[in-house]
N, C-alpha and C. Protein backbone atom coordinates (compact mmCIF):
# COMPACT_ATOMS: atom_id res chain seq x y z
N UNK A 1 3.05 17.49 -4.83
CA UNK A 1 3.47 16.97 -6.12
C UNK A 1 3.01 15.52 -6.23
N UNK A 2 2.15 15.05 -7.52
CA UNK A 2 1.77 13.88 -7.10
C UNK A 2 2.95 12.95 -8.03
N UNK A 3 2.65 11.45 -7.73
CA UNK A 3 3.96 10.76 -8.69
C UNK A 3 3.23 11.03 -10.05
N UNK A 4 3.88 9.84 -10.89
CA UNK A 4 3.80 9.68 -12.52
C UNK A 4 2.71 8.93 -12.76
N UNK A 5 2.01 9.90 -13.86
CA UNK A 5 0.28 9.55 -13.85
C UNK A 5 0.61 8.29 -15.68
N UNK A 6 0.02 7.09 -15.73
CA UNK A 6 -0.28 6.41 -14.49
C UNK A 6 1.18 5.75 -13.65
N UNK A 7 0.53 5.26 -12.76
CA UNK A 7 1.51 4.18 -11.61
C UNK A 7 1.18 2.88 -12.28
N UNK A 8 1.80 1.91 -11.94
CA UNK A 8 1.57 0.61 -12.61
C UNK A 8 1.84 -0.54 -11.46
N UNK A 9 1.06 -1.68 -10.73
CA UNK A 9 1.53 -2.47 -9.97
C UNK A 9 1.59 -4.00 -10.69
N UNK A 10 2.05 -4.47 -10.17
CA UNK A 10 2.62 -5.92 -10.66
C UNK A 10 1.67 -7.07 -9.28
N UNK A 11 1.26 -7.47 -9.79
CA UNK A 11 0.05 -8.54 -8.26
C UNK A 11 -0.37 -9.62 -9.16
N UNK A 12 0.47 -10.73 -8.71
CA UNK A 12 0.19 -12.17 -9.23
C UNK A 12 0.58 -12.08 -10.89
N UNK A 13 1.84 -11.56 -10.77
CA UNK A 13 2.22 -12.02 -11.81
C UNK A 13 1.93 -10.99 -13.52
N UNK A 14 0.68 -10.15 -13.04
CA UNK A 14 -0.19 -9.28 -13.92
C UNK A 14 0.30 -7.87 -13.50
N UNK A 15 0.55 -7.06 -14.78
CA UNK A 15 0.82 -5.64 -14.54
C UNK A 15 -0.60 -5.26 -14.13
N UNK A 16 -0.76 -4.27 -13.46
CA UNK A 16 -2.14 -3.35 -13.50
C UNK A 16 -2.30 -1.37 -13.77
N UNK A 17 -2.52 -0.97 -14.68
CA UNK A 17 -2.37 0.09 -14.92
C UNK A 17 -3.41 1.00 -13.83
N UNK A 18 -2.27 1.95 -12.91
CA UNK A 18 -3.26 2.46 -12.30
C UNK A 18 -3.35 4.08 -12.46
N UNK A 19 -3.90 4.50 -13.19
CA UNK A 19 -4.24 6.04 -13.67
C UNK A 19 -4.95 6.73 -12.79
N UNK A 20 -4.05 7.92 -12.29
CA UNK A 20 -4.45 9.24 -11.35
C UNK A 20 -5.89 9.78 -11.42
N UNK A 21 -6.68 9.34 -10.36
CA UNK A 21 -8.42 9.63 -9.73
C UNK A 21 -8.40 10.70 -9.28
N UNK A 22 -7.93 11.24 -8.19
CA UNK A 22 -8.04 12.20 -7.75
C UNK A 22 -6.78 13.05 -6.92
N UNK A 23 -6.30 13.77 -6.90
CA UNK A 23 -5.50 15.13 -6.52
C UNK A 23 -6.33 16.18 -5.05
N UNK A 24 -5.38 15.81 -4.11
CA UNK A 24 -5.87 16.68 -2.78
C UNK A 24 -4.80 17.37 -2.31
N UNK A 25 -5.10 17.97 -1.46
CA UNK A 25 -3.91 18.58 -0.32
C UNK A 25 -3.36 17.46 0.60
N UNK A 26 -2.22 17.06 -0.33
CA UNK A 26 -1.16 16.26 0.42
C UNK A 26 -1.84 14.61 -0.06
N UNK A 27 -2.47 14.43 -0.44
CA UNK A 27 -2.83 13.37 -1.27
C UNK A 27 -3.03 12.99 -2.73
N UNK A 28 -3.42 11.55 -3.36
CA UNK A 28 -3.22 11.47 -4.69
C UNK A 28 -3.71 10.27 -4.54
N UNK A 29 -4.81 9.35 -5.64
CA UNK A 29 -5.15 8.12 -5.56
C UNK A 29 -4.78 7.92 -7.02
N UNK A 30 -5.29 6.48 -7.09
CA UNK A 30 -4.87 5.72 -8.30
C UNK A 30 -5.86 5.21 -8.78
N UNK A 31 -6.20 4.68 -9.54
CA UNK A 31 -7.96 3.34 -9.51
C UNK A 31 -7.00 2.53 -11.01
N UNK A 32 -7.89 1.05 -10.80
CA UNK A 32 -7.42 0.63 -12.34
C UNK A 32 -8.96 0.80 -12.70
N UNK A 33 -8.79 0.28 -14.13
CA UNK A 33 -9.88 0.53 -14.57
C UNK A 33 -10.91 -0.39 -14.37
N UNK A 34 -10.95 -1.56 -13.39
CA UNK A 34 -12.00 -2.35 -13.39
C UNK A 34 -12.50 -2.00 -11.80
N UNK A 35 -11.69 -0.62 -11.28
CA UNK A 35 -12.03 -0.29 -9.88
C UNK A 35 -11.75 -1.55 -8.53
N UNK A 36 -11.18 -2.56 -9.01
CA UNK A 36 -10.23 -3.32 -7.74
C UNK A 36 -9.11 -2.75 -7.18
N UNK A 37 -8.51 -1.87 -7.60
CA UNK A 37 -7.31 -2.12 -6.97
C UNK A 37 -7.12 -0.07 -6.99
N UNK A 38 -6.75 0.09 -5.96
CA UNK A 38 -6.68 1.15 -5.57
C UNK A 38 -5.02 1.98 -4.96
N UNK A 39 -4.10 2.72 -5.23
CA UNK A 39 -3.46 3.04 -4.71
C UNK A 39 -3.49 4.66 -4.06
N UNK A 40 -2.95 4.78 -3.24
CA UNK A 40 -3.24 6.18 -2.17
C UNK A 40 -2.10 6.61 -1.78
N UNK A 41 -1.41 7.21 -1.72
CA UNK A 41 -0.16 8.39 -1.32
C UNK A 41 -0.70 9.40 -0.86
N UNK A 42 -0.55 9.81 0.76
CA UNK A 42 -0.59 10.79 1.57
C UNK A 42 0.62 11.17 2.43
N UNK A 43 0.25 12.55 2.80
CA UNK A 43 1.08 12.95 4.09
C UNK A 43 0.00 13.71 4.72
N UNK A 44 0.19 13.76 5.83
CA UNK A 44 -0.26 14.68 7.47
C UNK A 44 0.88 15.02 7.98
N UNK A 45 0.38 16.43 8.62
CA UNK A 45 1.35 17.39 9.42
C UNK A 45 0.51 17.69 10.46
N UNK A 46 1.17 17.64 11.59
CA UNK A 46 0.73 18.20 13.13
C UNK A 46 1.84 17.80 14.11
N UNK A 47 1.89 17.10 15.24
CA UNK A 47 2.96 17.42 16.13
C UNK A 47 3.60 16.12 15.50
N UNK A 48 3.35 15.38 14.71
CA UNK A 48 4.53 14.10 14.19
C UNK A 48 3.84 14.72 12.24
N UNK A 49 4.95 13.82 11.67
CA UNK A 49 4.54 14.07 9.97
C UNK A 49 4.69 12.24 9.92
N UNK A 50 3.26 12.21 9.27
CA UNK A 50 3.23 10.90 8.86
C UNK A 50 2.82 10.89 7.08
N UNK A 51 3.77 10.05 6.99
CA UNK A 51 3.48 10.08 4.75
C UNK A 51 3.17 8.35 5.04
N UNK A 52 2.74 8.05 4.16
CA UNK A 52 1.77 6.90 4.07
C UNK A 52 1.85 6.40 2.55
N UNK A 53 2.18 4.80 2.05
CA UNK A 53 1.50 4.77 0.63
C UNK A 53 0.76 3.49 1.20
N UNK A 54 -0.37 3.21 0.36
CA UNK A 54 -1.45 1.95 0.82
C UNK A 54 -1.91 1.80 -0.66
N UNK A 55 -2.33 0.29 -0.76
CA UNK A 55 -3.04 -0.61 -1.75
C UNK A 55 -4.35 -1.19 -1.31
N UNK A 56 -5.09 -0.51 -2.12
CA UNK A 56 -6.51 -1.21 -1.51
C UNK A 56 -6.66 -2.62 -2.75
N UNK A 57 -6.97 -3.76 -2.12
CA UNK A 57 -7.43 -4.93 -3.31
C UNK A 57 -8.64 -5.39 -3.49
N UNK A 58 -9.07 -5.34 -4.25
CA UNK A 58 -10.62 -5.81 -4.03
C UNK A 58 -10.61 -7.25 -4.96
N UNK A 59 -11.86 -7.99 -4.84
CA UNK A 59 -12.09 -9.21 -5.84
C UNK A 59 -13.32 -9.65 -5.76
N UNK A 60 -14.00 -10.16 -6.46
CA UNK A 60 -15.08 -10.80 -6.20
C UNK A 60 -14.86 -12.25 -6.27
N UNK A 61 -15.16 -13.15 -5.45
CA UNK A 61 -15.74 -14.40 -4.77
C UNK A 61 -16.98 -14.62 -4.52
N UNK A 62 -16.94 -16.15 -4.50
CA UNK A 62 -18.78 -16.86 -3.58
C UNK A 62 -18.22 -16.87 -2.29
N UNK A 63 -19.73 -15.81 -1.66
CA UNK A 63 -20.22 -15.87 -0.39
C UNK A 63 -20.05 -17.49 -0.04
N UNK A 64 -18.89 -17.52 1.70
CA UNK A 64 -19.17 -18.54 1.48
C UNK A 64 -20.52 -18.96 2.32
N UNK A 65 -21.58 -17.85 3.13
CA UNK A 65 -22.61 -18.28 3.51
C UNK A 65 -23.72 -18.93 2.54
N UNK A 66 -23.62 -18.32 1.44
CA UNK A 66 -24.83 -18.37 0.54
C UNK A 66 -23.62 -18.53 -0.93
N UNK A 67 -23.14 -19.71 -1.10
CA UNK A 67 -22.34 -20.00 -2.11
C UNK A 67 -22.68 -19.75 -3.96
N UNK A 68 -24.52 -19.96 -3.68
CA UNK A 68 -24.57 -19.30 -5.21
C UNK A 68 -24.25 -18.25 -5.53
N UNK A 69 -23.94 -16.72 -4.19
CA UNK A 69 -23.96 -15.64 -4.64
C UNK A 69 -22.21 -15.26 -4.74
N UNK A 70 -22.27 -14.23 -5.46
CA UNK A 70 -20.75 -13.67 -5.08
C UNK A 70 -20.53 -12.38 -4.60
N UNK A 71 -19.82 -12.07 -3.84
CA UNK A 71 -19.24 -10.79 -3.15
C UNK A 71 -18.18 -10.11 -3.19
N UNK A 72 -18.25 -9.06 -2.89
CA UNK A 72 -17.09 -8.46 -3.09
C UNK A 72 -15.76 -8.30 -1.54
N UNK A 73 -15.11 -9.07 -2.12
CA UNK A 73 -14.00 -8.92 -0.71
C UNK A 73 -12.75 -7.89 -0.89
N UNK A 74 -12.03 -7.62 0.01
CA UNK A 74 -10.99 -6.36 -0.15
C UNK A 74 -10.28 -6.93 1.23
N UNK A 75 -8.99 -5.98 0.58
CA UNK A 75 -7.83 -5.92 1.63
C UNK A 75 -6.89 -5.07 1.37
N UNK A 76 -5.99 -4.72 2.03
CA UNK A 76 -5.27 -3.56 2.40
C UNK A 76 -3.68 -3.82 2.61
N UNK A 77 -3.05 -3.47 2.32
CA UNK A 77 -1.50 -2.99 2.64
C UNK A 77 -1.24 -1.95 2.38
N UNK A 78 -0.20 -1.21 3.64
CA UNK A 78 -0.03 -0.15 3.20
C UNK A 78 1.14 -0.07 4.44
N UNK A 79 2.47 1.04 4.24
CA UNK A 79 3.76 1.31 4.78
C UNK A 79 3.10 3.03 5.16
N UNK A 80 3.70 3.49 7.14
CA UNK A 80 3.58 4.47 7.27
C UNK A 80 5.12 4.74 7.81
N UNK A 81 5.69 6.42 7.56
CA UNK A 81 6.25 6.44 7.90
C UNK A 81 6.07 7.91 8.99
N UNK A 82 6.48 7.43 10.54
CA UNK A 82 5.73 8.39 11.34
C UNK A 82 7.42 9.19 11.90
N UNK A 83 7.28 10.39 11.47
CA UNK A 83 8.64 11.28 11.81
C UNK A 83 8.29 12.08 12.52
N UNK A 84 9.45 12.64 13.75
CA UNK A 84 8.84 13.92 14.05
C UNK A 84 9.33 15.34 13.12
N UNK A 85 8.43 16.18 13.46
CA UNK A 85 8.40 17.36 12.90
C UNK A 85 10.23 17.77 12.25
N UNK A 86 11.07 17.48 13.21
CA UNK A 86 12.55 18.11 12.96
C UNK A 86 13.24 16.38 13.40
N UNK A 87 14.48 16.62 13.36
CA UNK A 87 15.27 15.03 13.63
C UNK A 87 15.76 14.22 12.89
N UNK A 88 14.91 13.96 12.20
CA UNK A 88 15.16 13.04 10.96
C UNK A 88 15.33 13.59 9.30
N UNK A 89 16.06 12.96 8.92
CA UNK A 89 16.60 13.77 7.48
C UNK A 89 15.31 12.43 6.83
N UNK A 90 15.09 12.98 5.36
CA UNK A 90 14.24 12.28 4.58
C UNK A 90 15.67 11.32 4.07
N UNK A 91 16.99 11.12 4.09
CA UNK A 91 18.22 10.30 3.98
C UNK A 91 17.64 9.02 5.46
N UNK A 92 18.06 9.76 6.47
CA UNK A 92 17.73 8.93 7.60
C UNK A 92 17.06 7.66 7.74
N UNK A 93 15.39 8.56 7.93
CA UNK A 93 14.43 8.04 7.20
C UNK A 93 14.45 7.02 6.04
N UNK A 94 15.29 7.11 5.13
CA UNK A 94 15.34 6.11 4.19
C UNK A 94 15.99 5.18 4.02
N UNK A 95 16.89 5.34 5.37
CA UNK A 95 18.02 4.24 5.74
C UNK A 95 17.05 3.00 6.98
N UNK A 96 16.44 3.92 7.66
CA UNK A 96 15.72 2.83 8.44
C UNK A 96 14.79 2.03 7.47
N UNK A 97 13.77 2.87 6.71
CA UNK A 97 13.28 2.15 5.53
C UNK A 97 14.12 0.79 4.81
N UNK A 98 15.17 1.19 4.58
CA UNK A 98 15.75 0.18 3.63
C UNK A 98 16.54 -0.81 4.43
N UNK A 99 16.91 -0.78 5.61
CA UNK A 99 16.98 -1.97 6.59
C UNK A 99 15.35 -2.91 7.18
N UNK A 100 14.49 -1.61 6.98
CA UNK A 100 13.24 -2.70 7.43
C UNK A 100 12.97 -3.72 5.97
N UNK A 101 13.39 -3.12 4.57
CA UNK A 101 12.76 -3.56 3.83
C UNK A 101 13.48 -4.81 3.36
N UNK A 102 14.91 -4.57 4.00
CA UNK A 102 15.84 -6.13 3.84
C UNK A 102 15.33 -6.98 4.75
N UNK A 103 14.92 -6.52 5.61
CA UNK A 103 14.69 -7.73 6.84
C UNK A 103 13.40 -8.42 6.62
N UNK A 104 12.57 -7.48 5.96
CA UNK A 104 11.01 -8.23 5.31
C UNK A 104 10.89 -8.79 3.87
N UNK A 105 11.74 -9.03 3.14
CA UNK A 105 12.16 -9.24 2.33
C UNK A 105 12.99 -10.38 1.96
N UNK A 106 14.25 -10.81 3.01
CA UNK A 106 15.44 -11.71 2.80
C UNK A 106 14.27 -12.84 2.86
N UNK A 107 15.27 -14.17 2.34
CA UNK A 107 14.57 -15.72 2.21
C UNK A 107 13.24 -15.43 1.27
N UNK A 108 13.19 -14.91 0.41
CA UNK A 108 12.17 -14.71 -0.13
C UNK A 108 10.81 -14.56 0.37
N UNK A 109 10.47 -13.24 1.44
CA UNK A 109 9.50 -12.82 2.22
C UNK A 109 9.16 -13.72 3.34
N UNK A 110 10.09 -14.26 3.81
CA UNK A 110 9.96 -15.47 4.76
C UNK A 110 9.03 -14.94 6.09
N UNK A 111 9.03 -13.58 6.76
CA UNK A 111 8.93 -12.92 7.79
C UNK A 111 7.71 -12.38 7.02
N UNK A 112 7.43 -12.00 6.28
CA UNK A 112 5.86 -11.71 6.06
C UNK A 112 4.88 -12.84 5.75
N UNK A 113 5.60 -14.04 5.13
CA UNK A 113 4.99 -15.11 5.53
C UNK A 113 4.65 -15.85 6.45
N UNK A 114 5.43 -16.18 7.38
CA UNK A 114 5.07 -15.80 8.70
C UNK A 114 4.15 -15.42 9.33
N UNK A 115 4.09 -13.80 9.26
CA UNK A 115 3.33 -12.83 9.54
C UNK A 115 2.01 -13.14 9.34
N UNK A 116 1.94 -13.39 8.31
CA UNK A 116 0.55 -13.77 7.59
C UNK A 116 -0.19 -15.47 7.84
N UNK A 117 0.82 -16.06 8.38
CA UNK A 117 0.71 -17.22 9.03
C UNK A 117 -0.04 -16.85 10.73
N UNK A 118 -0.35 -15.56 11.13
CA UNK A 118 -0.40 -16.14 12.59
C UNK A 118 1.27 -15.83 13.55
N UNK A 119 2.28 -15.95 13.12
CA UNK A 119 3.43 -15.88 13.82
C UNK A 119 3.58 -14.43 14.34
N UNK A 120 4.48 -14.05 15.32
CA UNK A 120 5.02 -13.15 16.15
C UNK A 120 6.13 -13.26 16.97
């Protein structure tokens, strides 16, 4: 079942409308329309079940080797969640979720800033 066609993200302040690309077995992407920004919802099954959502970002910038030109740069975030097969309730699961997401979150993302600083 994929989500609600389109998805919409919020990045710097700007909505971005992201309308359903493509439909797979156990997958679903997003694209906006200027093709930067990408969203992906999967699951895999085998001896663990991992569901996955990820943001691809793209932008163009000057190379800073060759500064007249510009390039295209990208980056990635994305949350997995790795269960085993039986054990965990999709409740469970969403309780550890929502304690990781207070703890990355409180002080106004202080710990992913951090993170993104170099820290550990």
């Amino acid at each position: 079942m994929s989500y609600t066609d389109p998805q919409s993200v919020t990045i710097s302040g700007s909505a971005i409308s992201l309308p359903r690309v493509s439909v797979g077995k156990d997958t679903s992407s997003y694209l906006s329309a200027d093709g930067l920004v990408r969203l992906t919802a999967a699951s895999t099954y085998g001896k663990r079940t991992r569901r996955s959502l990820r943001i691809d970002h793209s932008k163009i910038s000057a190379d800073p080797f060759i500064p007249a030109q510009n390039v295209k740069q990208s980056m990635s975030c994305y949350i997995v969640f790795d269960t085993p097969v039986v054990g965990y309730t999709a409740t469970e699961a969403l309780a550890v979720y929502a304690g990781f997401k207070g703890q990355f979150t409180a002080a106004s993302d202080a710990l992913i800033t951090k993170l993104l600083g170099g820290e550990s």
